[in-house]
N, C-alpha and C. Protein backbone atom coordinates (compact mmCIF):
# COMPACT_ATOMS: atom_id res chain seq x y z
N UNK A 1 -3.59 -15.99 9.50
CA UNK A 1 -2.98 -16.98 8.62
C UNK A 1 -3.11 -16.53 7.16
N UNK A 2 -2.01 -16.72 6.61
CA UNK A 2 -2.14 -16.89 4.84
C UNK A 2 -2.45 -17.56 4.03
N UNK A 3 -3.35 -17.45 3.68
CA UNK A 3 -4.25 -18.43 2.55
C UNK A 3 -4.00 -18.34 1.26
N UNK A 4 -4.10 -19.33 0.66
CA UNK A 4 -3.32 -19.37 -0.87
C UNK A 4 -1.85 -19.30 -0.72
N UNK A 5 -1.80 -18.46 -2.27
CA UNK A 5 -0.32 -17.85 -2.71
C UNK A 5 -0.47 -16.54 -2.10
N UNK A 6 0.65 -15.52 -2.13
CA UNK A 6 0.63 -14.16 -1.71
C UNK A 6 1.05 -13.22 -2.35
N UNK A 7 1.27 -12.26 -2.35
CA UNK A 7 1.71 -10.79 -2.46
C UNK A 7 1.09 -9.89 -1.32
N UNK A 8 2.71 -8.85 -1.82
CA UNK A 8 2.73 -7.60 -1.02
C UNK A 8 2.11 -6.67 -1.70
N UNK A 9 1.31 -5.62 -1.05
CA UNK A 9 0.84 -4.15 -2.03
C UNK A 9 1.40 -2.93 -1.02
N UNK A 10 2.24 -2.35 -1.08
CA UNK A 10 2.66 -1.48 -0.86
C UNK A 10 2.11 -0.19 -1.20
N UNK A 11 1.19 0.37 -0.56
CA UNK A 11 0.62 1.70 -1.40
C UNK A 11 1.20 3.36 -1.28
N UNK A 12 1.23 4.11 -2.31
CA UNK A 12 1.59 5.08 -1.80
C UNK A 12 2.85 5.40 -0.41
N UNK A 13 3.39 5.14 -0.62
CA UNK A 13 4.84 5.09 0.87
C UNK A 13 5.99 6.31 -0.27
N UNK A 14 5.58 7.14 -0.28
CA UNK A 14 6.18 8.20 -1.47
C UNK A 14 7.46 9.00 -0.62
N UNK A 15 8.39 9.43 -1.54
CA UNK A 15 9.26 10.33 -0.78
C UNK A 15 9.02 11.46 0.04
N UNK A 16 7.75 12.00 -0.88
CA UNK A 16 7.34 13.44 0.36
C UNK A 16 7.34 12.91 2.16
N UNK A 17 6.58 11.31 2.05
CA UNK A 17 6.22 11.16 3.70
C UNK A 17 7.99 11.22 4.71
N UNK A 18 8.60 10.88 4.04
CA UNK A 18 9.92 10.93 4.69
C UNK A 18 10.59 12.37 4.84
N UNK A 19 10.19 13.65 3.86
CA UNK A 19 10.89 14.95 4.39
C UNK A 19 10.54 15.48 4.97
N UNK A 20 11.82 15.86 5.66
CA UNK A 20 11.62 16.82 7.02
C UNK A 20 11.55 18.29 6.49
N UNK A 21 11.90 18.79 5.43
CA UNK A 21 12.29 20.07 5.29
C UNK A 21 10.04 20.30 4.94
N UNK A 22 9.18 19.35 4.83
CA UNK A 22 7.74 19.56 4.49
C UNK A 22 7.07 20.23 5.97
N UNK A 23 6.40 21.09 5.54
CA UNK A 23 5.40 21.36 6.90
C UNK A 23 4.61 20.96 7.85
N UNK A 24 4.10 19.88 7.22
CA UNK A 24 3.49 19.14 7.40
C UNK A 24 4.21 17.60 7.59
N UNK A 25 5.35 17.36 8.01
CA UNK A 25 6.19 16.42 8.38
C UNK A 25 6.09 16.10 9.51
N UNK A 26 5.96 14.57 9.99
CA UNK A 26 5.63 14.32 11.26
C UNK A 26 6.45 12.93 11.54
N UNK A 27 7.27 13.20 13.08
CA UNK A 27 8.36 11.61 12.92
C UNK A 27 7.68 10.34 12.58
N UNK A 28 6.16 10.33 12.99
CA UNK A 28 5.67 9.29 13.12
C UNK A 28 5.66 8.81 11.44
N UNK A 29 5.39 9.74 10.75
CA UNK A 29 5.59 9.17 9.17
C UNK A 29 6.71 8.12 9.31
N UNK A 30 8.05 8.55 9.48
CA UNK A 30 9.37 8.22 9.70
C UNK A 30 9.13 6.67 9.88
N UNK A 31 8.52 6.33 11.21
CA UNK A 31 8.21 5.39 12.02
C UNK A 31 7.64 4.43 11.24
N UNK A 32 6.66 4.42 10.53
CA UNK A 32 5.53 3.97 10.08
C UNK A 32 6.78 3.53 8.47
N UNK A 33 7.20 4.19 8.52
CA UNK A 33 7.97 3.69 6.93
C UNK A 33 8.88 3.05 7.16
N UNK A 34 9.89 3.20 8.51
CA UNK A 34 10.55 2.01 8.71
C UNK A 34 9.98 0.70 9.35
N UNK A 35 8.57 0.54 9.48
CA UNK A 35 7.86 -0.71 9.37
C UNK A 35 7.29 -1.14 8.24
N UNK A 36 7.68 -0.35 7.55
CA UNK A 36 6.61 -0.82 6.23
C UNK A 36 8.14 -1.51 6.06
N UNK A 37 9.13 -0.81 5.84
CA UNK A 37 10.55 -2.00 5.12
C UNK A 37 10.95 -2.75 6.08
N UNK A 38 10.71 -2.88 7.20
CA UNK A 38 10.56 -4.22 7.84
C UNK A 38 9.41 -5.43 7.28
N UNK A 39 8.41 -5.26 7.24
CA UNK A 39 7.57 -5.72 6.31
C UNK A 39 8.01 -6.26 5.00
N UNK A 40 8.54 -5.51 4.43
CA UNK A 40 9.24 -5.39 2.75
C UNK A 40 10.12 -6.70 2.61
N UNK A 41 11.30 -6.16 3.60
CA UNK A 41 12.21 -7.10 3.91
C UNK A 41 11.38 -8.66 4.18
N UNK A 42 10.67 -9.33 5.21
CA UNK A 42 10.02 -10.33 5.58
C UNK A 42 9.56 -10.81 4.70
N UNK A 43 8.76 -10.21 3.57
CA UNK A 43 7.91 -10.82 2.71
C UNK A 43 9.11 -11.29 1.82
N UNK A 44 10.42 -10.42 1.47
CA UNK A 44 11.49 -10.68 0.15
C UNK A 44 11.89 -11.92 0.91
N UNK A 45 12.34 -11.78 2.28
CA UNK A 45 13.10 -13.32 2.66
C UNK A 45 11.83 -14.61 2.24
N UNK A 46 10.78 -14.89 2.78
CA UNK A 46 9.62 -15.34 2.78
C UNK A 46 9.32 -15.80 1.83
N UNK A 47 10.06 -14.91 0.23
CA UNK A 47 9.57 -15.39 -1.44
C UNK A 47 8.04 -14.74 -1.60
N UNK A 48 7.46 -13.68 -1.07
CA UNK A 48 6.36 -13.28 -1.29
C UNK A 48 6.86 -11.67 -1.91
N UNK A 49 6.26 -11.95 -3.55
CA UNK A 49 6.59 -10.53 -4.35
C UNK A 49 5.70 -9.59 -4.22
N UNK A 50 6.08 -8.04 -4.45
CA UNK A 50 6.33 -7.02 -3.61
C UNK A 50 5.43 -6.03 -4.91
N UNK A 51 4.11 -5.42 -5.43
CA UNK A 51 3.93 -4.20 -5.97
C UNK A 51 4.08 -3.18 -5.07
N UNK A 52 4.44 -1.81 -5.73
CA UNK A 52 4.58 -0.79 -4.85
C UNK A 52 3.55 0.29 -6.02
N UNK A 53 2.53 0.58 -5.13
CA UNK A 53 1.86 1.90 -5.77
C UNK A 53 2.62 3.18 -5.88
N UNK A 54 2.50 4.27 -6.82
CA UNK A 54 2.55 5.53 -6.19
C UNK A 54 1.85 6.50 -6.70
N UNK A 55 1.27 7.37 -6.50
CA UNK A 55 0.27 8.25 -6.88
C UNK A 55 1.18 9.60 -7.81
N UNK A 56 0.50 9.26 -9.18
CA UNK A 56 1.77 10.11 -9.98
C UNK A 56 0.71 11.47 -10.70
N UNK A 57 1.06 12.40 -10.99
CA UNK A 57 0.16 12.93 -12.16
C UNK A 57 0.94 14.12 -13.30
N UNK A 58 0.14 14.48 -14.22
CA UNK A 58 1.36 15.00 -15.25
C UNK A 58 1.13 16.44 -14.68
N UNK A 59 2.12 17.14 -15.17
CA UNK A 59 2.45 18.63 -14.74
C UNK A 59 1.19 19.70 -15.44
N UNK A 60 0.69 19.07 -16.39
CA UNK A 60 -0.60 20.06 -17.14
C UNK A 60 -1.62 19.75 -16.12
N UNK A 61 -1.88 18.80 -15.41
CA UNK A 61 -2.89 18.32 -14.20
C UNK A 61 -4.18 17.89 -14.96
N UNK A 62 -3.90 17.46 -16.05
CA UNK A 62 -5.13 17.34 -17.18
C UNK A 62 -5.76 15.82 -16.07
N UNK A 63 -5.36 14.98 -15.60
CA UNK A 63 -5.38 14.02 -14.76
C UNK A 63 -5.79 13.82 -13.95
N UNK A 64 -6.25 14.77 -12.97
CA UNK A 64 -6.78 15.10 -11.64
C UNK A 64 -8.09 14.89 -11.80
N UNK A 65 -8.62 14.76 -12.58
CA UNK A 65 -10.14 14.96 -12.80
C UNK A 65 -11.09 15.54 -11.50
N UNK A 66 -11.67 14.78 -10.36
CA UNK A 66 -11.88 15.56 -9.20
C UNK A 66 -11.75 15.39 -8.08
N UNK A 67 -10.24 14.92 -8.44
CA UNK A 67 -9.40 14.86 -6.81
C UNK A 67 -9.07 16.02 -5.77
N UNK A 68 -9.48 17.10 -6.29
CA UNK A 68 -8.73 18.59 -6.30
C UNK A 68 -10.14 19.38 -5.25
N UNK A 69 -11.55 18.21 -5.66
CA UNK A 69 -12.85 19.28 -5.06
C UNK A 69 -12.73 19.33 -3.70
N UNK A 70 -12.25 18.09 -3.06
CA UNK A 70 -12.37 18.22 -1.58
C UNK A 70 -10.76 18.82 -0.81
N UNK A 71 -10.32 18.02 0.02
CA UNK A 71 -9.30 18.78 0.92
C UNK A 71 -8.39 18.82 0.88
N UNK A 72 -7.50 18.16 -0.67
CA UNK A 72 -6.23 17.42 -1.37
C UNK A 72 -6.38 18.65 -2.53
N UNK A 73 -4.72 19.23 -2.09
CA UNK A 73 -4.36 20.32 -3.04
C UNK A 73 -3.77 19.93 -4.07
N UNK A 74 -2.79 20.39 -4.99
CA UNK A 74 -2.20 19.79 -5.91
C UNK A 74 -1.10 19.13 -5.20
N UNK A 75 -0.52 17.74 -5.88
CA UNK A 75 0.38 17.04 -5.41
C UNK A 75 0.70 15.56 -6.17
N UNK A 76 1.72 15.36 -5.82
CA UNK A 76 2.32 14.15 -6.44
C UNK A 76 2.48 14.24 -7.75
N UNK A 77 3.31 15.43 -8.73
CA UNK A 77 3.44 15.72 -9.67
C UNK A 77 4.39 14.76 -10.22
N UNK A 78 4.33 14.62 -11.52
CA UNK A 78 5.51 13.89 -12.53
C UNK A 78 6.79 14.82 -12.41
N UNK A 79 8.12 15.06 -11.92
CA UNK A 79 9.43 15.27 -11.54
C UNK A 79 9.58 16.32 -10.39
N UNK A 80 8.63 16.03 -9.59
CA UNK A 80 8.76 16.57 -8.09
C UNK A 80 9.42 15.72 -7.30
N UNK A 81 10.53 16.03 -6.46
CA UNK A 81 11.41 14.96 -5.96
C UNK A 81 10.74 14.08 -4.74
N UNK A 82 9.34 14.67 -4.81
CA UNK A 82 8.81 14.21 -3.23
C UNK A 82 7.55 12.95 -4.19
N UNK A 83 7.43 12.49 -5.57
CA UNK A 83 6.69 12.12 -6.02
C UNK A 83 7.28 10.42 -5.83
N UNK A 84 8.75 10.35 -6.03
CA UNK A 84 8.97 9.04 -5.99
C UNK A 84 8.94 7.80 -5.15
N UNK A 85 8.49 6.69 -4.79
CA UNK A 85 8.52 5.81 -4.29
C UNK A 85 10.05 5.56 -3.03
N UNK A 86 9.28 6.30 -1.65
CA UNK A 86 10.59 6.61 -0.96
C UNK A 86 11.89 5.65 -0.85
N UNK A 87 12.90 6.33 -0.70
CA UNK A 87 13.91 5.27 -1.28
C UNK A 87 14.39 4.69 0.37
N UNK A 88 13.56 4.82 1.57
CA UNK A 88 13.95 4.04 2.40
C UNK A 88 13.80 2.50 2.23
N UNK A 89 13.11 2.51 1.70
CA UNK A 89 12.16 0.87 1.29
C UNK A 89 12.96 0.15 0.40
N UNK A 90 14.40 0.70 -0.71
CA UNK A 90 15.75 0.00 -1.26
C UNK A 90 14.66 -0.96 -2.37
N UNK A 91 14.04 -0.33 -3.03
CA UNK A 91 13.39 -1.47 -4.25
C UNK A 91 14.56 -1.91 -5.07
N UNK A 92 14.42 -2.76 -5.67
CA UNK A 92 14.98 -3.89 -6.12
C UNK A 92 14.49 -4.13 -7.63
N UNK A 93 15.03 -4.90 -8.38
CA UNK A 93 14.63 -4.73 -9.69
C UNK A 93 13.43 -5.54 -10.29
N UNK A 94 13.33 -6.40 -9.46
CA UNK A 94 12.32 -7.37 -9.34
C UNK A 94 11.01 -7.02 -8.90
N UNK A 95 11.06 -5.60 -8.32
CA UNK A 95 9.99 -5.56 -7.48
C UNK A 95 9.16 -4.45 -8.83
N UNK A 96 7.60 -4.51 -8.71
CA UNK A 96 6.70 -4.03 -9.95
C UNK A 96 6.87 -2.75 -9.45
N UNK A 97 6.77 -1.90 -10.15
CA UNK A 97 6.94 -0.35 -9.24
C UNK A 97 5.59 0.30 -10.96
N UNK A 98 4.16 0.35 -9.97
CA UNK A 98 3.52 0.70 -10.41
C UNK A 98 2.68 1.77 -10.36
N UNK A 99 2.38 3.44 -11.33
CA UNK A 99 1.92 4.31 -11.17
C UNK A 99 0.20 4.17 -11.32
N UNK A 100 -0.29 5.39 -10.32
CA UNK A 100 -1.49 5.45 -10.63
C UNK A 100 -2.09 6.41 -10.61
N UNK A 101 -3.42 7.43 -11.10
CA UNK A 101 -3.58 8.54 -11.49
C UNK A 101 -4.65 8.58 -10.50
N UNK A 102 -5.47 7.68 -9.94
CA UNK A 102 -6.48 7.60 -9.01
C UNK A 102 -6.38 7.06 -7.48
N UNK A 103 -7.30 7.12 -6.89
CA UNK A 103 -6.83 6.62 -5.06
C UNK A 103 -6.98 4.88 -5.41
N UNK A 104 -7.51 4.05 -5.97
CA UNK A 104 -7.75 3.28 -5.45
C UNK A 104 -6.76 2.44 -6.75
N UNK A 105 -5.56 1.96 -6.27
CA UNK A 105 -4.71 0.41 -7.08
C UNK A 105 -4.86 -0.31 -8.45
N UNK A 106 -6.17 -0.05 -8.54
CA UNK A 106 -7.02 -1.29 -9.69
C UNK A 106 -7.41 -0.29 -10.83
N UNK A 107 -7.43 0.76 -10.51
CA UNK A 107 -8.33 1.75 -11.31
C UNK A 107 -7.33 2.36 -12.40
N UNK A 108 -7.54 2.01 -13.51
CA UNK A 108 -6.71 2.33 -15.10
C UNK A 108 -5.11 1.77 -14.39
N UNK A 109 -4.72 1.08 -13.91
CA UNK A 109 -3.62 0.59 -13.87
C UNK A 109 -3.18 -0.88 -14.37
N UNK A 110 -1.85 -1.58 -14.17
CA UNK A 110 -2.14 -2.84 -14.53
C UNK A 110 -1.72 -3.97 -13.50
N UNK A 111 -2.14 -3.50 -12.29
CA UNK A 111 -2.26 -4.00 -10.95
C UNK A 111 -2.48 -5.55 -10.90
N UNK A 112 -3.40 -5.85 -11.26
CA UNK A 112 -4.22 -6.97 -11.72
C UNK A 112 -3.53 -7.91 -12.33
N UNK A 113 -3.06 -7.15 -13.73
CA UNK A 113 -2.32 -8.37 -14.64
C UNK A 113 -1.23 -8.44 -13.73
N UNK A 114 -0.41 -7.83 -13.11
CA UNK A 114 0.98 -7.82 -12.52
C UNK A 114 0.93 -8.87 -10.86
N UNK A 115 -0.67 -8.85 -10.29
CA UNK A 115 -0.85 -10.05 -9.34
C UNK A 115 -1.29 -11.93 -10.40
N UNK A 116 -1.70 -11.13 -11.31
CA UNK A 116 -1.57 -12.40 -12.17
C UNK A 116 -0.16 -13.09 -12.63
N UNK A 117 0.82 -12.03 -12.80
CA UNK A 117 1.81 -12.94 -13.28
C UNK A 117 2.79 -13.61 -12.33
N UNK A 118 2.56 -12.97 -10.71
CA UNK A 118 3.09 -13.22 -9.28
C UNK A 118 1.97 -14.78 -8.84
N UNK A 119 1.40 -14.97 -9.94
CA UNK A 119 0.66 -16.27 -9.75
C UNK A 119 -0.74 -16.22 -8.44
N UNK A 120 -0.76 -14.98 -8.21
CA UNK A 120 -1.56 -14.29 -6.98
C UNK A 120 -3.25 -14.07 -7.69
N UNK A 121 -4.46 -14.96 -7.59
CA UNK A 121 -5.39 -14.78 -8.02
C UNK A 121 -6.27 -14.71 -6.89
N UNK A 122 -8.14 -14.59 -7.35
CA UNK A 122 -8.92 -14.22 -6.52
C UNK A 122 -8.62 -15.99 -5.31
N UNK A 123 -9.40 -15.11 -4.15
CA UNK A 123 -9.00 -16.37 -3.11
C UNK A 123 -7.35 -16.36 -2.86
N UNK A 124 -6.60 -15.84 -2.99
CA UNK A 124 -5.17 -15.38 -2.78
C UNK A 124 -5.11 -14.05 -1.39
N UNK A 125 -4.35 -14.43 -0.76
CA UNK A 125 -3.96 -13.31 0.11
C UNK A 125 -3.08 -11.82 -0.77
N UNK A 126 -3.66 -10.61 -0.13
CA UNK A 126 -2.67 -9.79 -0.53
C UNK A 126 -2.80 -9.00 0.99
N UNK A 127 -0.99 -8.91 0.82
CA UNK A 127 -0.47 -8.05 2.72
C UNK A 127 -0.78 -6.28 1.86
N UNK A 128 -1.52 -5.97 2.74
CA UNK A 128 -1.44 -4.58 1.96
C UNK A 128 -0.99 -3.59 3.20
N UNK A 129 -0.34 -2.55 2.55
CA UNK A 129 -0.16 -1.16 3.70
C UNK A 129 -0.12 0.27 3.00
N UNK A 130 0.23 1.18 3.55
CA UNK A 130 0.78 2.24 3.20
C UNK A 130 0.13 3.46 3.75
N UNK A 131 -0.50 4.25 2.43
CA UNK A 131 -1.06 5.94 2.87
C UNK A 131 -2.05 6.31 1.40
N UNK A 132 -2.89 7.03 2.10
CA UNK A 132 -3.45 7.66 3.39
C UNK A 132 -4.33 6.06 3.49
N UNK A 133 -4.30 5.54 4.96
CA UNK A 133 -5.31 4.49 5.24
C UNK A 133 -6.65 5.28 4.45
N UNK A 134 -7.63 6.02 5.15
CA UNK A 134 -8.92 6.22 4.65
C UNK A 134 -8.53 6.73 3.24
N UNK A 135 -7.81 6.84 2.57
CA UNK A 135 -8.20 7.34 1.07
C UNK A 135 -7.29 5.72 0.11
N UNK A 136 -6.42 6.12 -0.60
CA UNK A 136 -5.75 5.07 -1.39
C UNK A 136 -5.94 3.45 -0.96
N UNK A 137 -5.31 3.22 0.45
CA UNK A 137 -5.23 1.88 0.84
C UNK A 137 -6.71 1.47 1.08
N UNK A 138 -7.89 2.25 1.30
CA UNK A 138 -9.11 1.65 1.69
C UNK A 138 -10.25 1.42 0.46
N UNK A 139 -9.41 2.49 -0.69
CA UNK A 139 -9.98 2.25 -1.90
C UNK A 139 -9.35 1.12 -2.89
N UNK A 140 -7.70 0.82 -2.87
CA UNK A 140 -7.36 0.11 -3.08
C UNK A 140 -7.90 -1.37 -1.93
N UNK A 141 -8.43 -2.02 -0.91
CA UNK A 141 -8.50 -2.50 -0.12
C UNK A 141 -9.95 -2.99 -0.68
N UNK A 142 -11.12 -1.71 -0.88
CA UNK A 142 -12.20 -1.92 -1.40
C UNK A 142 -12.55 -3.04 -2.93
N UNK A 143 -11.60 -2.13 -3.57
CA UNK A 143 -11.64 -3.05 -5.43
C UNK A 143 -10.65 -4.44 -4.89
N UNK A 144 -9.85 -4.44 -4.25
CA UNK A 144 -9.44 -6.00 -3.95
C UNK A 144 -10.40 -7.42 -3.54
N UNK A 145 -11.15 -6.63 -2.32
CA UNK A 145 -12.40 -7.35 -2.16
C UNK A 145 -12.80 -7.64 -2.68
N UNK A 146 -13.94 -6.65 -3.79
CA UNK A 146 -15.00 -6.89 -4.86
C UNK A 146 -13.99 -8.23 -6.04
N UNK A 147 -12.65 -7.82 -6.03
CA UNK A 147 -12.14 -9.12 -6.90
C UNK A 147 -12.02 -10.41 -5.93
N UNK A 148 -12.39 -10.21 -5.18
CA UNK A 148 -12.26 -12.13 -4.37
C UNK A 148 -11.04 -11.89 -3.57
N UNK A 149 -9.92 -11.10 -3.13
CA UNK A 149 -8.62 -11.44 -2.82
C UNK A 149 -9.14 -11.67 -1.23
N UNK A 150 -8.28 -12.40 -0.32
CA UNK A 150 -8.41 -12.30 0.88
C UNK A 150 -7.10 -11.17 1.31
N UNK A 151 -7.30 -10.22 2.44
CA UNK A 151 -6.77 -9.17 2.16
C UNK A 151 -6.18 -8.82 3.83
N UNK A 152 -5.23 -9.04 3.90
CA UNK A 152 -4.65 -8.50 5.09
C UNK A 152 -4.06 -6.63 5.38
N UNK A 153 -4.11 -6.23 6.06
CA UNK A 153 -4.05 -4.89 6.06
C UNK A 153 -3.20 -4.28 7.34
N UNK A 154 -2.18 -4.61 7.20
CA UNK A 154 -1.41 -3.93 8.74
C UNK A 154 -1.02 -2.53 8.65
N UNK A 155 -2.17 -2.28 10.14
CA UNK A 155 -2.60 -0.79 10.67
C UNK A 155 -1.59 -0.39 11.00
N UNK A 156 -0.35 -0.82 11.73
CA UNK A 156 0.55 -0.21 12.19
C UNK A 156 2.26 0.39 10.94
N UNK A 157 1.48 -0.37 9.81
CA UNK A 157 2.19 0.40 8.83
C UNK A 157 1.76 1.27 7.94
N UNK A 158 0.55 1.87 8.44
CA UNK A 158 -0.61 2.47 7.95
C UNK A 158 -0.46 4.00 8.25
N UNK A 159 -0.79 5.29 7.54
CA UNK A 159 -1.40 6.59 8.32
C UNK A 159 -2.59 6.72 7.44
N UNK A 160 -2.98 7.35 8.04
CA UNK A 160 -4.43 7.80 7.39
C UNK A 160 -4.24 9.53 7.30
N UNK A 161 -4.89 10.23 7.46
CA UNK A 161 -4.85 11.88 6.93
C UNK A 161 -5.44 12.27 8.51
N UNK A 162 -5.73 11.54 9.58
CA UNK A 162 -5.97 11.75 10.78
C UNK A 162 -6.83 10.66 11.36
N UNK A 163 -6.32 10.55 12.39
CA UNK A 163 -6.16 9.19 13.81
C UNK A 163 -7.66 8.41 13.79
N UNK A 164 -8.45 9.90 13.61
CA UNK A 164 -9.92 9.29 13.39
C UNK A 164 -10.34 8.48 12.04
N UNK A 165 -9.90 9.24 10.95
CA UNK A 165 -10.18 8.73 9.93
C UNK A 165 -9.22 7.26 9.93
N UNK A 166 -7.97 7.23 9.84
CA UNK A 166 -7.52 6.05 10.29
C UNK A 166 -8.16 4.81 11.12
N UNK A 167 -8.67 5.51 11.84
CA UNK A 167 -9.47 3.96 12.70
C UNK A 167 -10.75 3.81 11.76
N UNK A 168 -11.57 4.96 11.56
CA UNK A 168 -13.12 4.13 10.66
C UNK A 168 -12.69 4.03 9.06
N UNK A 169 -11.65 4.01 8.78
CA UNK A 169 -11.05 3.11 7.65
C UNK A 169 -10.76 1.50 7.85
N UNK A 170 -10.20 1.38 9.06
CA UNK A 170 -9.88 0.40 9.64
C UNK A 170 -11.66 -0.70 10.07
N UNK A 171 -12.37 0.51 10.28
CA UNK A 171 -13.81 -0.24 10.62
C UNK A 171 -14.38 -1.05 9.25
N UNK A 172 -14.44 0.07 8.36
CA UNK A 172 -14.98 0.20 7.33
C UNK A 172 -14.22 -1.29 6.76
N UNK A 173 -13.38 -1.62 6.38
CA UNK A 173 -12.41 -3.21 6.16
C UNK A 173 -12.79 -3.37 7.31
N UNK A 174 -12.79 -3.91 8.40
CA UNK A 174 -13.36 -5.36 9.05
C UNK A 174 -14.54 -5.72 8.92
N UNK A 175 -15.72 -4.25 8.64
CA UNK A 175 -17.05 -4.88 7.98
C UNK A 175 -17.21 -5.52 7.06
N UNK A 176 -15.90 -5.48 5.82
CA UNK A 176 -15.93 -6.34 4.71
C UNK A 176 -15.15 -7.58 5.18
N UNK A 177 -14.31 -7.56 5.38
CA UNK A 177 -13.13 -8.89 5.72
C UNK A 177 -12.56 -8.70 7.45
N UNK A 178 -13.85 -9.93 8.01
CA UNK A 178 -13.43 -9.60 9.57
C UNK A 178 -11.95 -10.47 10.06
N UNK A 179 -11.13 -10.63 9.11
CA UNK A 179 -9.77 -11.34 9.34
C UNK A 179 -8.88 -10.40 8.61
N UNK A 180 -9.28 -8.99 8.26
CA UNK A 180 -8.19 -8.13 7.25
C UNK A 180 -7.75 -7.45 8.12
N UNK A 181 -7.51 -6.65 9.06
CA UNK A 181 -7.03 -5.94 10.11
C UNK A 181 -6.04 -6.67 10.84
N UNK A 182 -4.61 -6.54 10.99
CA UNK A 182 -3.68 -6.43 11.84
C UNK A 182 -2.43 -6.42 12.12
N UNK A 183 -1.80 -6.49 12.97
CA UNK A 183 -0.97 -5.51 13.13
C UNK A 183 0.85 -6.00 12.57
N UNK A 184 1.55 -5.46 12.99
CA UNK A 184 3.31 -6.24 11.93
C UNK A 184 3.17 -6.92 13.17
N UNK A 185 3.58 -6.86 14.08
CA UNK A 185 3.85 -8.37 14.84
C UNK A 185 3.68 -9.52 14.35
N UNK A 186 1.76 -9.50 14.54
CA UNK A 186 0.94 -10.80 13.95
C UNK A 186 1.55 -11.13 12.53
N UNK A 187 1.51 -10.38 11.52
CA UNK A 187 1.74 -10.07 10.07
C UNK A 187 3.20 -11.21 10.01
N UNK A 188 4.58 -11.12 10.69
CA UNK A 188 5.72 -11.30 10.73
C UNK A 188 5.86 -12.41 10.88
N UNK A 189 4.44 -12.92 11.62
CA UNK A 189 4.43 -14.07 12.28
C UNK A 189 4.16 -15.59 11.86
N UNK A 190 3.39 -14.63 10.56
CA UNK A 190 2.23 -15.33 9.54
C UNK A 190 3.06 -15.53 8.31
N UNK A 191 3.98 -14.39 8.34
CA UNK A 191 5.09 -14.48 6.83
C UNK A 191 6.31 -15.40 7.11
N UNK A 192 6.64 -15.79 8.27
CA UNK A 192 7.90 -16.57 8.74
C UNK A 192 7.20 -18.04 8.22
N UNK A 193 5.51 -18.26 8.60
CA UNK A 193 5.07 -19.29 8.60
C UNK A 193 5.33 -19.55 7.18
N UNK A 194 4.51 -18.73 6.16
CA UNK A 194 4.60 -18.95 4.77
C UNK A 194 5.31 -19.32 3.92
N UNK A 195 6.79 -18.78 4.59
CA UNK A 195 8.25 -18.80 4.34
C UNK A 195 8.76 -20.07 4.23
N UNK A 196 7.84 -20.96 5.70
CA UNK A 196 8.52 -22.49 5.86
C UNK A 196 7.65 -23.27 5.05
N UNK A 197 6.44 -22.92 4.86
CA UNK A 197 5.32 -23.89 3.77
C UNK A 197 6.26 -23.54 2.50
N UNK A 198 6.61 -22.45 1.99
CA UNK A 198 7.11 -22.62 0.87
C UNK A 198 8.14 -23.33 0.49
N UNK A 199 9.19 -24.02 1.37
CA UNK A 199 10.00 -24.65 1.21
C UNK A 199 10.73 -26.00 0.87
């Protein structure tokens, strides 16, 4: 169930995950992004507004500070065509389309003020999804908590950087919020509801 007011957080869902011509391209990306704009869609009918993260950085890499030590090469540059907010998802002008230089949503961005002006405060639901589950969405997922939000998290519009790490990301949030985990079905089910309270 949805508690409070709402918002969507859309994290990281970038153009690279959709090309095929990448090496590292996998259909299931594909899959996973046309549930996230199923999602997208539900919440726009529903009246529940929409941030979209994306992980940006400048071409000098002065920015990276030490994202670079562990297993993440360079990426998500400022006018790399794979940097933008994939355009399966059809944003809209309404919707916040917000950059960030770090994994986790909250961190030097203006995330915060922008759930403030969606009328979305602590004790507020936020539907969150995207990529990588264990890195961005679980750090973004983490600083939501520590602000009070109640925080839904659907896994099945989720990847993580591998199946394992994906699930003890998934652990790691239900130890904090044992009602934040699940799946678009449930999610669809809960936003149709919201849809009719709002009316």
């Amino acid at each position: 169930m949805i508690k409070g007011k709402a918002a969507l957080v859309v994290v990281d869902v970038q153009q690279g995950i959709m090309d095929t011509s990448l090496h590292w391209f996998k259909q299931e990306n594909a899959d996973t992004v046309m549930r996230v704009k199923t999602l997208v869609d539900a919440c726009r009918e529903a009246g529940i507004p929409a941030a979209f993260l994306y992980e940006v950085h400048r071409k000098s890499m002065i920015d990276f500070g030490r994202e670079l030590d562990g297993t993440e090469k360079v990426h998500c540059l400022e006018d790399n065509p794979n940097t933008p907010i994939a355009s399966a998802l059809e944003l809209r002008p309404e919707d916040a389309i917000i950059p960030k230089r770090r994994y986790s949503g909250f961190l030097y961005t203006d995330l915060e003020v922008v759930l403030n002006g969606f009328g979305v405060h602590a004790g507020d639901t936020l539907i969150m999804c995207g990529y990588l589950t264990d890195v961005c969405v679980h750090y973004t997922f983490v600083d939501a908590h520590q602000r009070d939000f109640r925080i839904k998290v659907v896994k099945d519009c989720c990847g993580g950087s591998t199946q394992k790490a994906h699930d003890y990301a998934f652990d790691a949030m239900y130890y904090l919020q044992h009602d934040a985990p699940c799946n678009l079905a449930e999610i669809l089910e809960d936003i149709k509801e919201y849809g009719s309270r709002q009316k």
